[in-house]
Protein backbone atom coordinates (compact mmCIF):
# COMPACT_ATOMS: atom_id res chain seq x y z
CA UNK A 1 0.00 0.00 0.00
CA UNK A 2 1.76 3.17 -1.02
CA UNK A 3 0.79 6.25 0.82
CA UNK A 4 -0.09 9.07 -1.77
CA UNK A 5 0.97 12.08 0.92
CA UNK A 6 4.28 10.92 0.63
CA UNK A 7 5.25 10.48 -2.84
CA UNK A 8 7.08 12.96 -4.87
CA UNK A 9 5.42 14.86 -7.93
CA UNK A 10 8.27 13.76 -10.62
CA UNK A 11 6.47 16.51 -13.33
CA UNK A 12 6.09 20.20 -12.08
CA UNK A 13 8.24 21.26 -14.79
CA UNK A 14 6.35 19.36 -17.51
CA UNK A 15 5.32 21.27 -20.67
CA UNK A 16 2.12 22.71 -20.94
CA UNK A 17 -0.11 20.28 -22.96
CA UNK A 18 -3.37 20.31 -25.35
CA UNK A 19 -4.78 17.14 -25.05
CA UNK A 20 -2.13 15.24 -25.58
CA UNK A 21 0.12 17.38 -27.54
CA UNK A 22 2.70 19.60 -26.12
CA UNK A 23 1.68 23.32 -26.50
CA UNK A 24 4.71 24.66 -28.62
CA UNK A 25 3.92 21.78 -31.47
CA UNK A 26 -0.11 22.56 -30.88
CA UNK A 27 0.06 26.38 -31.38
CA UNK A 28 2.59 25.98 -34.40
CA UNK A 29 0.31 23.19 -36.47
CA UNK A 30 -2.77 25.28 -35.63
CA UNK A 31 -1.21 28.29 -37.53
CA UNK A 32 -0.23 26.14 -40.38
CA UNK A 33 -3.67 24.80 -40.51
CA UNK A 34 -5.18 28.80 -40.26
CA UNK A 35 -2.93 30.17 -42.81
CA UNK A 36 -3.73 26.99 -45.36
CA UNK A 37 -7.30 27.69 -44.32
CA UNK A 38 -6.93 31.35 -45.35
CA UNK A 39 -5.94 30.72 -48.67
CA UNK A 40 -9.18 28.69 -49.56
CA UNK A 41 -7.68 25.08 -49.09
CA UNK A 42 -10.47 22.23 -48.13
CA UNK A 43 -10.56 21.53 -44.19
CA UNK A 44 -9.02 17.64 -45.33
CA UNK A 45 -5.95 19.53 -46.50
CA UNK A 46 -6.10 21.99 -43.75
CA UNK A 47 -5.93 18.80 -41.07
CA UNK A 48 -3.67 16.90 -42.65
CA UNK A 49 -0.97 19.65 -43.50
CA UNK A 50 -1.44 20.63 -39.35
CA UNK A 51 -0.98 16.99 -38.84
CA UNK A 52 2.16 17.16 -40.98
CA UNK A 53 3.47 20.01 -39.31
CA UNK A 54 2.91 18.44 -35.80
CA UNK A 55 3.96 15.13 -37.13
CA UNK A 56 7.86 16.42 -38.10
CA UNK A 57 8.12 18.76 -35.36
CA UNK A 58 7.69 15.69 -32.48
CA UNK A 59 9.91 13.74 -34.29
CA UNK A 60 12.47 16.86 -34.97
CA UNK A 61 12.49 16.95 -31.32
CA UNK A 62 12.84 13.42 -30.46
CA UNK A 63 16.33 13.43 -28.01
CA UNK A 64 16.86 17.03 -28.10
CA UNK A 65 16.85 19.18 -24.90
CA UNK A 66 14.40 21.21 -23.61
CA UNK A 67 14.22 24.60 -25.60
CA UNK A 68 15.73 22.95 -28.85
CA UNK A 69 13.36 25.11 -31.18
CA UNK A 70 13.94 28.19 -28.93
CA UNK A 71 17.85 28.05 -29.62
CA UNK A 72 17.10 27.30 -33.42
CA UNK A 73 15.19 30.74 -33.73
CA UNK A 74 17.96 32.71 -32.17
CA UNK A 75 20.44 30.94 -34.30
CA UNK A 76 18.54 31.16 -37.85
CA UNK A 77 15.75 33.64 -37.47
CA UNK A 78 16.79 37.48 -38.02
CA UNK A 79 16.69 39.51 -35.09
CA UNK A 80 13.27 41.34 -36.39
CA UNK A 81 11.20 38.18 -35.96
CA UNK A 82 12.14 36.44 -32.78
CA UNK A 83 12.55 38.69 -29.71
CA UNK A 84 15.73 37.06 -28.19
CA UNK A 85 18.18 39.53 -27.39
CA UNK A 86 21.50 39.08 -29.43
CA UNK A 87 25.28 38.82 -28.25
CA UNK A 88 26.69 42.40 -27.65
CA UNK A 89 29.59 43.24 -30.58
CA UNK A 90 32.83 42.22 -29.81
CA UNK A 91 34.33 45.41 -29.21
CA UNK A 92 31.91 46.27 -26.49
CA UNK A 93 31.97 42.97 -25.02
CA UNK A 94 34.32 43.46 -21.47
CA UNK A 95 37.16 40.59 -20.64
CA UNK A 96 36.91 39.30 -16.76
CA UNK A 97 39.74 37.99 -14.99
C-alpha cells in the first residue's frame, strides 16, 4: 500500500499540454492549418498539413533538450522576428579575470 501524501510529484516542470500534444507543437500546427485555411484550401488539406506540421516537429524533437526550437530561432531567425536579445559586438563585449 503506497501512501499518496508521501510520494514525490516527478512533473512540475512538464510542458504545458493540449490534449495530448505539447503546447509549442499545438500552437505551431494550428497556424499552419489557419494560414492553409486562409488561402481557400479544403478543411481535409487543412488537417492533414497541421498533422504534418505536428507530425515532423515531435519527431524533430525526439532526443533534443528542452528549448531545442527556442535556440534554433535565435540561431537562424533574423533579429526582427524572434525577440531574443542578441550577443553584444565584440568590441563592447568586457574581458573578466
Amino acid at each position: 500500500m503506497d501512501d499518496h501524501d508521501t510520494q514525490i510529484v516527478m512533473g512540475l516542470k512538464d510542458p504545458w499540454k493540449f490534449l495530448f500534444v505539447d503546447m509549442d507543437i499545438a500552437m505551431a500546427a494550428a497556424c499552419f492549418g489557419f494560414a492553409l485555411l486562409t488561402m481557400g484550401l479544403p478543411t481535409p488539406v487543412v488537417v492533414a498539413g497541421g498533422g504534418t506540421v505536428g507530425y515532423v516537429m515531435h519527431k524533430a524533437r525526439k532526443g533534443k533538450p528542452r528549448g531545442y526550437a527556442t535556440h534554433l530561432a535565435y540561431w537562424y531567425l533574423p533579429p526582427m522576428v524572434s525577440r531574443l536579445q542578441r550577443v553584444p559586438p565584440n568590441w563592447s563585449s568586457r574581458t573578466v579575470g
